[in-house]
Protein backbone atom coordinates (compact mmCIF):
# COMPACT_ATOMS: atom_id res chain seq x y z
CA UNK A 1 130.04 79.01 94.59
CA UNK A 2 128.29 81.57 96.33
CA UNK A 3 124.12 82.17 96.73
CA UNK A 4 122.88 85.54 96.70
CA UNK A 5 119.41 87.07 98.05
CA UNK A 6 117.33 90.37 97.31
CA UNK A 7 114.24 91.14 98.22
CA UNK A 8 112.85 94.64 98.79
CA UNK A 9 109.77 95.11 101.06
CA UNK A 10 108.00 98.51 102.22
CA UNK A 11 107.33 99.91 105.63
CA UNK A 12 104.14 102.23 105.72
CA UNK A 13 106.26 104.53 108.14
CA UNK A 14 108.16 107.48 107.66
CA UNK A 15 111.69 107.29 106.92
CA UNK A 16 112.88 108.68 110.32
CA UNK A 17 110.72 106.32 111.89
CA UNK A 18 111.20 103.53 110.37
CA UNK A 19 115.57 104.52 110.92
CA UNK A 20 114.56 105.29 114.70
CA UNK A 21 113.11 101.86 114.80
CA UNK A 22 116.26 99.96 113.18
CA UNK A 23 117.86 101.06 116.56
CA UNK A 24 115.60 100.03 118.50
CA UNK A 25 114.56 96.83 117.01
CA UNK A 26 116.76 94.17 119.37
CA UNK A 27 114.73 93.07 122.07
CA UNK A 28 111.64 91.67 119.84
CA UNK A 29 109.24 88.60 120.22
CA UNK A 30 110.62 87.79 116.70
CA UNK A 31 114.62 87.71 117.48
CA UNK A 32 114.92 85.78 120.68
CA UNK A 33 117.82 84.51 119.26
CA UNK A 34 119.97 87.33 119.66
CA UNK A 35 121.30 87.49 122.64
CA UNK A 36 123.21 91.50 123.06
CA UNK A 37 123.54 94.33 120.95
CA UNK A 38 126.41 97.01 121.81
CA UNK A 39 127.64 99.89 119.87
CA UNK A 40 131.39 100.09 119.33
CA UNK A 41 131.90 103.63 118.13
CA UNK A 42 129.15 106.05 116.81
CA UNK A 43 130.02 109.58 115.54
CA UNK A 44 128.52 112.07 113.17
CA UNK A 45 130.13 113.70 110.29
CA UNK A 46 130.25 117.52 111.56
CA UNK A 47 130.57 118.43 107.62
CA UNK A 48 128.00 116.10 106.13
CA UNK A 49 126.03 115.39 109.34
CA UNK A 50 125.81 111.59 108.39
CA UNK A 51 125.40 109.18 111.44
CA UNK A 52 128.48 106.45 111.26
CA UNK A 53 128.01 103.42 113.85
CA UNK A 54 129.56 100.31 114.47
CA UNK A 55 127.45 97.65 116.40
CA UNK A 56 128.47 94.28 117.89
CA UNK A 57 125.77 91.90 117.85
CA UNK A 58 125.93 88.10 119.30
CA UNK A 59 123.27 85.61 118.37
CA UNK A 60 122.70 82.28 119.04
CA UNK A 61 122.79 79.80 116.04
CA UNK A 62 121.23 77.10 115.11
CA UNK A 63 122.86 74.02 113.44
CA UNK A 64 121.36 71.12 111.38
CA UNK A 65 122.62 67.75 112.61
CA UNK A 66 124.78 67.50 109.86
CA UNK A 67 126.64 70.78 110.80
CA UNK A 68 127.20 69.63 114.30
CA UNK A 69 130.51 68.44 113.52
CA UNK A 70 131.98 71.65 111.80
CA UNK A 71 131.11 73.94 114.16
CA UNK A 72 131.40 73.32 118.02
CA UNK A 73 129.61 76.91 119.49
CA UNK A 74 126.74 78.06 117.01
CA UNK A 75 126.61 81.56 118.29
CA UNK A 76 127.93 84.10 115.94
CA UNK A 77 129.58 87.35 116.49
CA UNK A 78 128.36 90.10 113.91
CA UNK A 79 129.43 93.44 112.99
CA UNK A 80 126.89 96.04 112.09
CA UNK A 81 128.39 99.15 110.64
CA UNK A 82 125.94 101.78 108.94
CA UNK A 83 125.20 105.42 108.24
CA UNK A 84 122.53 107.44 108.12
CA UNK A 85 122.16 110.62 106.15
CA UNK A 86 119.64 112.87 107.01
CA UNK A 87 119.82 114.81 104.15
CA UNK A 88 119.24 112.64 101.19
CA UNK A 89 117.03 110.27 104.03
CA UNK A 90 119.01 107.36 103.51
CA UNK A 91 120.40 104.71 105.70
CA UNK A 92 122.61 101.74 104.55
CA UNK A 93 123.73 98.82 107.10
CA UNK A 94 126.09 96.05 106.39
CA UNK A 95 126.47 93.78 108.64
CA UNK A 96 128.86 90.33 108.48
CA UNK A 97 129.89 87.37 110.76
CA UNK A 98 133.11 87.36 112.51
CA UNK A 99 133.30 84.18 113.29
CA UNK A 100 133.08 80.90 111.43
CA UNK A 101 133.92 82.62 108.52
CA UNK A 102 135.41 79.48 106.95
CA UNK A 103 132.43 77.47 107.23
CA UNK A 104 129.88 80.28 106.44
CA UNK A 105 130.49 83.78 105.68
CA UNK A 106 127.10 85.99 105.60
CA UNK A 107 127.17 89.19 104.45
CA UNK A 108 124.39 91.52 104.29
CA UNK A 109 123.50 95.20 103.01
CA UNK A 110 120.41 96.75 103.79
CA UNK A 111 119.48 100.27 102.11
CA UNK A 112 116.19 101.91 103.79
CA UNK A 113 114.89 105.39 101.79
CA UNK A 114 111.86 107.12 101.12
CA UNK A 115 109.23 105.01 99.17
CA UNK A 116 109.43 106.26 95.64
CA UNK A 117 105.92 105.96 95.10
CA UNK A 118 105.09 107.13 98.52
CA UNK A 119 106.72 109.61 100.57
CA UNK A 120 105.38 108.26 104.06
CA UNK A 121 106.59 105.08 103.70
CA UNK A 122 109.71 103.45 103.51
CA UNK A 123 111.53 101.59 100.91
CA UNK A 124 113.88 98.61 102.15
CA UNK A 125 116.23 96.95 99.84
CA UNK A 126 118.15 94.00 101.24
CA UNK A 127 120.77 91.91 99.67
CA UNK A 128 123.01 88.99 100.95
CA UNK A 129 125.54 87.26 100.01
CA UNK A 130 126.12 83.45 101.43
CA UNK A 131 129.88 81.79 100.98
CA UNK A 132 131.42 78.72 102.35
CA UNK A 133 134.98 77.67 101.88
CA UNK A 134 134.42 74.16 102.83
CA UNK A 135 135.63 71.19 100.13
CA UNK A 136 134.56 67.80 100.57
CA UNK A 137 131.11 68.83 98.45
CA UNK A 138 129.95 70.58 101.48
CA UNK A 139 130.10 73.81 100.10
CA UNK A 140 126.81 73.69 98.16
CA UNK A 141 125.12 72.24 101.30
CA UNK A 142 126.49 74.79 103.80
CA UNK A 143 125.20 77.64 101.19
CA UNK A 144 121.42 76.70 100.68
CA UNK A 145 120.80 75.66 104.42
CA UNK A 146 122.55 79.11 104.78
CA UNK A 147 120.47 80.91 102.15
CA UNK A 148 117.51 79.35 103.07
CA UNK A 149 117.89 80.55 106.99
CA UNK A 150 118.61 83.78 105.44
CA UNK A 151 115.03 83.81 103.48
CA UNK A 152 113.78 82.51 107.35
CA UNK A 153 115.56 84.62 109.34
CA UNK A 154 114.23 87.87 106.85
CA UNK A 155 110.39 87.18 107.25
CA UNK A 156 111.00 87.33 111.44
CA UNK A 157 113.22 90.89 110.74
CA UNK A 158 110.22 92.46 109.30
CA UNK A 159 108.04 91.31 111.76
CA UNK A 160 110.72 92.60 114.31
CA UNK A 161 110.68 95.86 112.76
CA UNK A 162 106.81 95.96 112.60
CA UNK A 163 106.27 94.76 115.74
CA UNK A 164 108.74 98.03 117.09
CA UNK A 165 106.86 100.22 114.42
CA UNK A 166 103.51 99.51 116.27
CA UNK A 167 104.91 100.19 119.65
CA UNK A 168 106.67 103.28 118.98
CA UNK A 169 103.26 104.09 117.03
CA UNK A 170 101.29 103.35 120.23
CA UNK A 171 103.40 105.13 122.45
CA UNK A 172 103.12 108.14 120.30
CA UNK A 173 99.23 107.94 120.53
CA UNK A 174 99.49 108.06 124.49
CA UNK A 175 101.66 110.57 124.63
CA UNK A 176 99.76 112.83 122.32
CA UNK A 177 96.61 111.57 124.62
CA UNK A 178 98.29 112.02 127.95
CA UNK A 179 98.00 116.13 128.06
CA UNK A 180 94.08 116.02 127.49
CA UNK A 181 93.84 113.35 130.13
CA UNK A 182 95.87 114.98 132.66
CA UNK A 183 93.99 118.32 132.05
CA UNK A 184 90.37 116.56 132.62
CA UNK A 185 92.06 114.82 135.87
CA UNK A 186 92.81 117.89 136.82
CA UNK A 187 89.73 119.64 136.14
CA UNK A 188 87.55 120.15 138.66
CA UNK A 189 83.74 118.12 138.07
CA UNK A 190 82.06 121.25 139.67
């Protein structure tokens, strides 16, 4: 058996901010669990212009007592391959476990455009897939603790991302601020 997930939430950024963000997103108050992000291989179409990377990701898991047994090192491994087209202003991730694939394989797609509705925001769809290969009548188990940390593990993403959104928006309001406050430092009072 296998349990799915989709949800779609909204961003009220800007497409290239919100994509500018996605790379930036790892370290955040809300994902202490992952532990290093490193791209693999990045390159950019020279005919279509779209962005291609490959990330490796390593988090740190977390097991129920029950799982203990099946699995002796919780961290995962986790590819992240995407691309980003600047033309049509869309950006698709999918990202999978490399490990413990037997036990639990996760495998998520992630599709960020322009809100229809509103052109300065951003749309995210997300959709996962969670599948366990494990007899014994584990598999059912092994899915919903795995769908249900997938539901978890979403809410703190968002956050992530908003949390990155706010500082990238803060920064930009000091920078635009920093010329006008240089030029009064520098202005003589008399």
């Amino acid at each position: 058996m296998v349990k799915f997930y989709q949800h779609t939430s909204s961003f009220e950024h800007a497409w290239d901010n919100v994509t500018y963000a996605f790379w930036l997103r790892y370290p955040n108050p809300f994902a202490s669990h992952v532990v290093g992000c490193d791209v693999v291989d990045r390159q950019v179409d020279p005919v279509t212009g779209v962005l291609r990377t490959t990330r490796l990701i390593l988090k740190q898991g977390v097991l129920p007592r029950w799982g203990r047994g099946l699995i002796k090192n919780p961290d995962a491994y986790i590819i992240e391959e995407s691309e980003v087209d600047p033309r049509t202003q869309t950006m698709v991730t999918r990202t999978k476990n490399l490990n413990h694939v037997r036990v639990m394989q996760v495998e998520e797609t992630q599709t960020f455009t322009v809100h229809p509705e509103n052109p300065k925001w951003t749309q995210v769809k997300t959709e996962a897939r969670i599948i366990s290969e494990l007899k014994w009548g584990l598999t059912g188990r092994v899915e919903a603790f795995g769908i249900n940390k997938f539901m978890d593990n979403s809410v703190k993403a968002r956050k992530g991302m908003a949390h990155i959104l706010e500082r990238l928006r803060q920064n930009a309001a000091l920078a635009a601020s920093a010329p006008a406050t240089a030029a009064a430092a520098a202005t003589p009072d008399c």
